[in-house]
C-alpha atoms as a PDB file:
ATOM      1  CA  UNK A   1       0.000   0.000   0.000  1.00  0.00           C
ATOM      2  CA  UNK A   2       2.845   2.608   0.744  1.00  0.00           C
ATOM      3  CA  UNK A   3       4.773   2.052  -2.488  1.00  0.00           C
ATOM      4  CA  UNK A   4       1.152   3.050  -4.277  1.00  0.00           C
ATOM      5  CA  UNK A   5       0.662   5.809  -2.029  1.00  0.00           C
ATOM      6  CA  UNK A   6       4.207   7.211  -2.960  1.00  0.00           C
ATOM      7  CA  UNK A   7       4.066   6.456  -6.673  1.00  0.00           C
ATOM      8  CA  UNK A   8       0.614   8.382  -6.874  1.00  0.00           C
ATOM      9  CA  UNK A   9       1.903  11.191  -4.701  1.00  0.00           C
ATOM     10  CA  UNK A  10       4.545  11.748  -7.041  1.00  0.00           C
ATOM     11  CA  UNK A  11       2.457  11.481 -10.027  1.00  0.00           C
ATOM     12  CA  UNK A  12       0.286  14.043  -9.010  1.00  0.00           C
ATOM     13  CA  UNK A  13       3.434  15.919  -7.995  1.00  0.00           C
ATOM     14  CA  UNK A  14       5.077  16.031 -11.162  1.00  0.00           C
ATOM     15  CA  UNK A  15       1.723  15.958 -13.573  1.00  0.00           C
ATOM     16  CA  UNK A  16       2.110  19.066 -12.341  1.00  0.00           C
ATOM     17  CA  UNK A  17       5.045  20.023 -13.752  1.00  0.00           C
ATOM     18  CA  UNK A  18       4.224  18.749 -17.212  1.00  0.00           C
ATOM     19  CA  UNK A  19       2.348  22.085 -18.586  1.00  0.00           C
ATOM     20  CA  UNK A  20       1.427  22.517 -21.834  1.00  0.00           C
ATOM     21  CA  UNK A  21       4.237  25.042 -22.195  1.00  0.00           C
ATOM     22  CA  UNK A  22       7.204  22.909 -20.722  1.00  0.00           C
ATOM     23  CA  UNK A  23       5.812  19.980 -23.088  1.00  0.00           C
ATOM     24  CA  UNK A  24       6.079  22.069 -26.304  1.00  0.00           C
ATOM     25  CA  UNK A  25       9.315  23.267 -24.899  1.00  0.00           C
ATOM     26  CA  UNK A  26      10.367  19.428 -25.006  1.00  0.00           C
ATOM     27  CA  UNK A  27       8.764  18.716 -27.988  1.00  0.00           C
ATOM     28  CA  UNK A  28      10.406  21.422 -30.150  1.00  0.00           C
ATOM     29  CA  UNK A  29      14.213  19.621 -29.745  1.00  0.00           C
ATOM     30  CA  UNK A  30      12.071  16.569 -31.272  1.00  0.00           C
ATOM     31  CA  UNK A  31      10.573  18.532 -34.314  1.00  0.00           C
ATOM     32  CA  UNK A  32      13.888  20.434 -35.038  1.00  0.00           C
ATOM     33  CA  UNK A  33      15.722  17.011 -35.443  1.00  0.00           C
ATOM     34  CA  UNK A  34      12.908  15.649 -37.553  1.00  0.00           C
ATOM     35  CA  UNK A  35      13.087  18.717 -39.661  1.00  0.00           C
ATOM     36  CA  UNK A  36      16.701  18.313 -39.901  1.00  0.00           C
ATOM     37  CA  UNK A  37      18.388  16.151 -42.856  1.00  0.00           C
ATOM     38  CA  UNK A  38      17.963  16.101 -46.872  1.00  0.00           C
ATOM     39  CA  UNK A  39      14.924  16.187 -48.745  1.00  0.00           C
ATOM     40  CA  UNK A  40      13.114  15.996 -51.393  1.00  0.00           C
ATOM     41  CA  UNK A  41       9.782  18.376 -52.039  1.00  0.00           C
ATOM     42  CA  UNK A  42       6.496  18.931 -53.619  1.00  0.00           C
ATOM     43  CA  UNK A  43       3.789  21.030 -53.561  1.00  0.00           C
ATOM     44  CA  UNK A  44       0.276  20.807 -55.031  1.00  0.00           C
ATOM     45  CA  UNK A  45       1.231  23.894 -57.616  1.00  0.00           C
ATOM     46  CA  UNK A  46       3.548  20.799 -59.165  1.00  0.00           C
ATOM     47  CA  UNK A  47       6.960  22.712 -57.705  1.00  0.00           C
ATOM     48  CA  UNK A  48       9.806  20.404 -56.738  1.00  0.00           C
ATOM     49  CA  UNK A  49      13.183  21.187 -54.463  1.00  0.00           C
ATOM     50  CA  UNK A  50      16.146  19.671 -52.940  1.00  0.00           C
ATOM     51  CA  UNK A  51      16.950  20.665 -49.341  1.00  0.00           C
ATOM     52  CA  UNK A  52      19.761  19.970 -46.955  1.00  0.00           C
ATOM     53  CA  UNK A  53      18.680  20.808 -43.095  1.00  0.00           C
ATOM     54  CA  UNK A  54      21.515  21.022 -40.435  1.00  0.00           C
ATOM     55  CA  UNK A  55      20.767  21.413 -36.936  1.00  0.00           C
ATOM     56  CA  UNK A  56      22.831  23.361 -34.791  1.00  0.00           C
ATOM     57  CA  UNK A  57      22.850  25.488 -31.734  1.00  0.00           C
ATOM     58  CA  UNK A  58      22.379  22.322 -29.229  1.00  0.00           C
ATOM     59  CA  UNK A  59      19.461  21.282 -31.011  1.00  0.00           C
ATOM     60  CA  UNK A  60      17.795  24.855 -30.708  1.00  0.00           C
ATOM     61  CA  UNK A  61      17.646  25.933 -34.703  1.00  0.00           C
ATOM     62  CA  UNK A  62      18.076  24.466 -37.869  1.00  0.00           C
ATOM     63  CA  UNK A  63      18.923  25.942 -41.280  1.00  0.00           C
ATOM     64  CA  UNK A  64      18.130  24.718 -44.619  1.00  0.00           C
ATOM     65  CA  UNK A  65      19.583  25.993 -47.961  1.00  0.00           C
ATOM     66  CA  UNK A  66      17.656  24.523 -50.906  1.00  0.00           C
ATOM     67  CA  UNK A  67      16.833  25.123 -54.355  1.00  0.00           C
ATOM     68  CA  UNK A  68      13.508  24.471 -56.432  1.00  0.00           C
ATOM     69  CA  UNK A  69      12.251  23.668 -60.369  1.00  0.00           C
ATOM     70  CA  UNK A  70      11.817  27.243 -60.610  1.00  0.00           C
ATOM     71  CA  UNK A  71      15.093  27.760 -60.447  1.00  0.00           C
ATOM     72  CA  UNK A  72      14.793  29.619 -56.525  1.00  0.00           C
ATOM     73  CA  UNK A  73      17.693  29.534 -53.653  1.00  0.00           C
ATOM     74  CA  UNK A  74      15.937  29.592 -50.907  1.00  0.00           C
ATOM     75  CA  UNK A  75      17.383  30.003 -47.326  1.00  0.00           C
ATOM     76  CA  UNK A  76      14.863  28.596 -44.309  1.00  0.00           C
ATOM     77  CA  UNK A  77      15.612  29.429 -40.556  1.00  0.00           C
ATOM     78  CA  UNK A  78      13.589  27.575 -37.738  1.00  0.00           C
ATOM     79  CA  UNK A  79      14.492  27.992 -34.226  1.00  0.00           C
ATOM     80  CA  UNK A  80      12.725  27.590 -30.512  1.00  0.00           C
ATOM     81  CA  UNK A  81      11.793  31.139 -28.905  1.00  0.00           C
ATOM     82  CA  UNK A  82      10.930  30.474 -25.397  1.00  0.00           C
ATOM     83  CA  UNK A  83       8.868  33.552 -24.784  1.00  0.00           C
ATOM     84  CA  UNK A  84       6.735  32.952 -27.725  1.00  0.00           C
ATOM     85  CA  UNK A  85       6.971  29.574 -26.352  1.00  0.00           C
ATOM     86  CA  UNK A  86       6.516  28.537 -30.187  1.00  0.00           C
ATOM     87  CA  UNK A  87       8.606  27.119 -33.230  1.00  0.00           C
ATOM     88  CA  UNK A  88       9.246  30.083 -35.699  1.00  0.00           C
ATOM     89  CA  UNK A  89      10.195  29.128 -39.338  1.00  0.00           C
ATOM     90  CA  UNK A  90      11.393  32.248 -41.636  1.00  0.00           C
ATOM     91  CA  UNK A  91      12.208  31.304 -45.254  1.00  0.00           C
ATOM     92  CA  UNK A  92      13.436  33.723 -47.814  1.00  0.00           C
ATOM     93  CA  UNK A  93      14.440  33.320 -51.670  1.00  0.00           C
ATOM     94  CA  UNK A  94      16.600  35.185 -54.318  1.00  0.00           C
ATOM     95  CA  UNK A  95      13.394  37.467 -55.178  1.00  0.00           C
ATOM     96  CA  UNK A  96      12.977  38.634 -52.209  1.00  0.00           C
ATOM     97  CA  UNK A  97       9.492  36.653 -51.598  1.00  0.00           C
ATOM     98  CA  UNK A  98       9.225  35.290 -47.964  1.00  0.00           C
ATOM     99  CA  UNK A  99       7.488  33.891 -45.337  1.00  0.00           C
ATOM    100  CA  UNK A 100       7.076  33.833 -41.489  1.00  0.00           C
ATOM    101  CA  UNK A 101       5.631  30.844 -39.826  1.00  0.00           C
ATOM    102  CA  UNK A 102       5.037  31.200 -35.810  1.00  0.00           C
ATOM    103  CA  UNK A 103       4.237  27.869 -34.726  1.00  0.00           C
ATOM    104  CA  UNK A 104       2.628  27.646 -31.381  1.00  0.00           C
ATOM    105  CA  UNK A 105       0.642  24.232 -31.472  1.00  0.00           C
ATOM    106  CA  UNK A 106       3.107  22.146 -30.634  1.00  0.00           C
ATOM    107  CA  UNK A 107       2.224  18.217 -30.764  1.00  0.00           C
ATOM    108  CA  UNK A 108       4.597  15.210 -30.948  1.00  0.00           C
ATOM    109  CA  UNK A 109       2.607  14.406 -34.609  1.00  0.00           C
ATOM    110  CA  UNK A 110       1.926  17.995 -36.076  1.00  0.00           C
ATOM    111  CA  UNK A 111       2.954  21.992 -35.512  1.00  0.00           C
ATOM    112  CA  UNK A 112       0.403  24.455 -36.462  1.00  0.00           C
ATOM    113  CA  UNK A 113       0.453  28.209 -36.631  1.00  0.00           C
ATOM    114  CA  UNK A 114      -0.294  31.426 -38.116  1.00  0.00           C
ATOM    115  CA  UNK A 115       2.163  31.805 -41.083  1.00  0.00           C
ATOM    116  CA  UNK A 116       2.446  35.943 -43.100  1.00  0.00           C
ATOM    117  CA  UNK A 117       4.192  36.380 -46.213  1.00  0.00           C
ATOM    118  CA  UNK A 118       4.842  38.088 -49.439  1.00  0.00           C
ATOM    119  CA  UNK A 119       4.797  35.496 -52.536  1.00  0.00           C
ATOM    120  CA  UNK A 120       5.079  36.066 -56.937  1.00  0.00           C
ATOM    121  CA  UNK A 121       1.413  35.890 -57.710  1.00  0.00           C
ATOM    122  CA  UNK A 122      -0.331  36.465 -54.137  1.00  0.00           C
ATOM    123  CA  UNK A 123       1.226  39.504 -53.259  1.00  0.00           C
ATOM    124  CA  UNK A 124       1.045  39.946 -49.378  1.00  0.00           C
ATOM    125  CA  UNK A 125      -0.524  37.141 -47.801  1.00  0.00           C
ATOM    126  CA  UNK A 126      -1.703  35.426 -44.002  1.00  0.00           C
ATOM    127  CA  UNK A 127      -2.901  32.385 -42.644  1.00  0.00           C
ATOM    128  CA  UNK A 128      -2.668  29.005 -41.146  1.00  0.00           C
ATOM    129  CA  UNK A 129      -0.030  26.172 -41.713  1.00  0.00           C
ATOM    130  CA  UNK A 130       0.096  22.729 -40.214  1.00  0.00           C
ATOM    131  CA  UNK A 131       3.080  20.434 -40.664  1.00  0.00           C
ATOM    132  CA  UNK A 132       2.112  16.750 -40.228  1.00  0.00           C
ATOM    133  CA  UNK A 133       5.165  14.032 -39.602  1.00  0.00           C
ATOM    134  CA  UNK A 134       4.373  10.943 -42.292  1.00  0.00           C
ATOM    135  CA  UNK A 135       6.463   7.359 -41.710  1.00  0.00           C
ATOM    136  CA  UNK A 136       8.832   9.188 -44.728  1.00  0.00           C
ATOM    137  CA  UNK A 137       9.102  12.864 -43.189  1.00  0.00           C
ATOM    138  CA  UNK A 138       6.402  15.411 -43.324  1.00  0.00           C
ATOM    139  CA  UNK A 139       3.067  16.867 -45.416  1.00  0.00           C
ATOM    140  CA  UNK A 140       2.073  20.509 -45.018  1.00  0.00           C
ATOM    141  CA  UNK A 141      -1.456  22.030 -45.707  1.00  0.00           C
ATOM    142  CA  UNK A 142      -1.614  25.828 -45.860  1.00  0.00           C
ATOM    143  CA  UNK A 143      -4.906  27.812 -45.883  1.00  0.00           C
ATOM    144  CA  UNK A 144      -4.258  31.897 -46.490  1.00  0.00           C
ATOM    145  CA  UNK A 145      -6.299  35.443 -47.253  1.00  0.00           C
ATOM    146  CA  UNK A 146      -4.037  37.657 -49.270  1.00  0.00           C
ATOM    147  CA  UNK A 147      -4.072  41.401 -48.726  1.00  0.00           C
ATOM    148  CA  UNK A 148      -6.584  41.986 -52.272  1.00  0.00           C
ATOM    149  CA  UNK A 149      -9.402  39.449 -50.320  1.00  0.00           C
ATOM    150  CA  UNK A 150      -8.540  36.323 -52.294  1.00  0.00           C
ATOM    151  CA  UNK A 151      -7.791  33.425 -51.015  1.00  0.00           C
ATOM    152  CA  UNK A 152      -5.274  30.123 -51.574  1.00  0.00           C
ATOM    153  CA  UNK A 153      -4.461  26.835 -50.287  1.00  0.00           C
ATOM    154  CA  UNK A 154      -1.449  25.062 -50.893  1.00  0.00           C
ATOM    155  CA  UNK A 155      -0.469  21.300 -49.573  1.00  0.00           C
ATOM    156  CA  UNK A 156       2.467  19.488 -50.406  1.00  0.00           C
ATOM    157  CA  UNK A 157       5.546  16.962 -49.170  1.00  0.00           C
ATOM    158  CA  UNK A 158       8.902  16.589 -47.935  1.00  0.00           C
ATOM    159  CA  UNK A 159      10.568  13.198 -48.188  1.00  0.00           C
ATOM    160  CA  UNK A 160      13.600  12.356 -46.104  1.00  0.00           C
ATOM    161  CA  UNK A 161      16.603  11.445 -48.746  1.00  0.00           C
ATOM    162  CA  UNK A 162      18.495  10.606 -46.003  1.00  0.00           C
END
C-alpha cells in the first residue's frame, strides 16, 4: 500500500510540472531534429526542391539551404523562442518573396500556426499552416487570405533522402 501511495503522490506531484508550455518546450528539440536532414519536395502547384537541413545550436535551430524547379535559392531558418513559447520558421528566396511561420501548437505528430508572407502571384498574404510528420518525413497544408481578399491553399511533401 505505501509504495502506491508514494508512486501516486509523485504522479500528481510532477503531472504538475508537465504544462502545456514545458511539453512544447520538449517537444520542439524533437521537431527540429525531424526537420533536420535532406529532402526531397512537392507542392500541389507541381513545384519540386532539394533541401539539406543542419541542426545546430544544441538542437535549438536548424537551417536549410535549398533550391527548387523554378530555379529559386531559398534560405529557411527555424528555431525555438521560449517567450513565444513557439517554433518560428522564416524562409526567404533570391526574389525577395518570404514567409514567417510562428508555430505555437506544438504536438509530438503535427505543428500548427499562423504563417504571413509576401509570394510572386499572391502579393502579401496570411494564414494558417500545419506540418504533419508521415512514416517518410512530413506533409504541409496551408490555408491563407491575401491582402486583395482572395484566397489560396497550398499542400504538399517533404521526403527524407536521407
Amino acid at each position: 500500500m505505501k509504495r502506491y501511495t508514494v508512486a501516486l503522490a509523485t504522479l500528481l506531484l510532477t503531472s504538475a510540472l508537465l504544462t502545456p508550455e514545458l511539453v512544447a518546450a520538449e517537444l520542439h528539440k524533437d521537431w527540429l531534429k525531424h526537420l533536420s536532414g535532406t529532402w526531397a519536395s512537392k507542392d500541389s502547384m507541381g513545384t519540386t526542391g532539394e533541401s539539406k537541413a543542419d541542426l545546430r545550436l544544441d538542437g535549438n535551430l536548424v537551417v536549410a539551404k535549398g533550391k527548387n524547379s523554378l530555379g529559386l535559392e531559398i534560405v529557411t531558418v527555424t528555431a525555438w523562442e521560449p517567450d513565444k513559447k513557439a517554433l518560428v520558421m522564416t524562409s526567404y528566396d533570391n526574389t525577395g518573396m518570404y514567409f514567417r511561420i510562428t508555430f505555437n501548437k506544438i504536438t509530438a505528430n503535427s505543428i500548427t500556426g499562423t504563417q504571413t508572407g509576401q509570394a510572386e502571384g499572391l502579393g502579401a498574404y496570411t494564414g494558417q499552416m500545419t506540418l504533419t510528420k508521415t512514416a517518410k518525413g512530413y506533409q504541409w497544408t496551408g490555408k491563407f487570405k491575401t491582402a486583395n481578399g482572395g484566397q489560396a491553399e497550398v499542400q504538399g511533401t517533404s521526403t527524407r533522402k536521407k
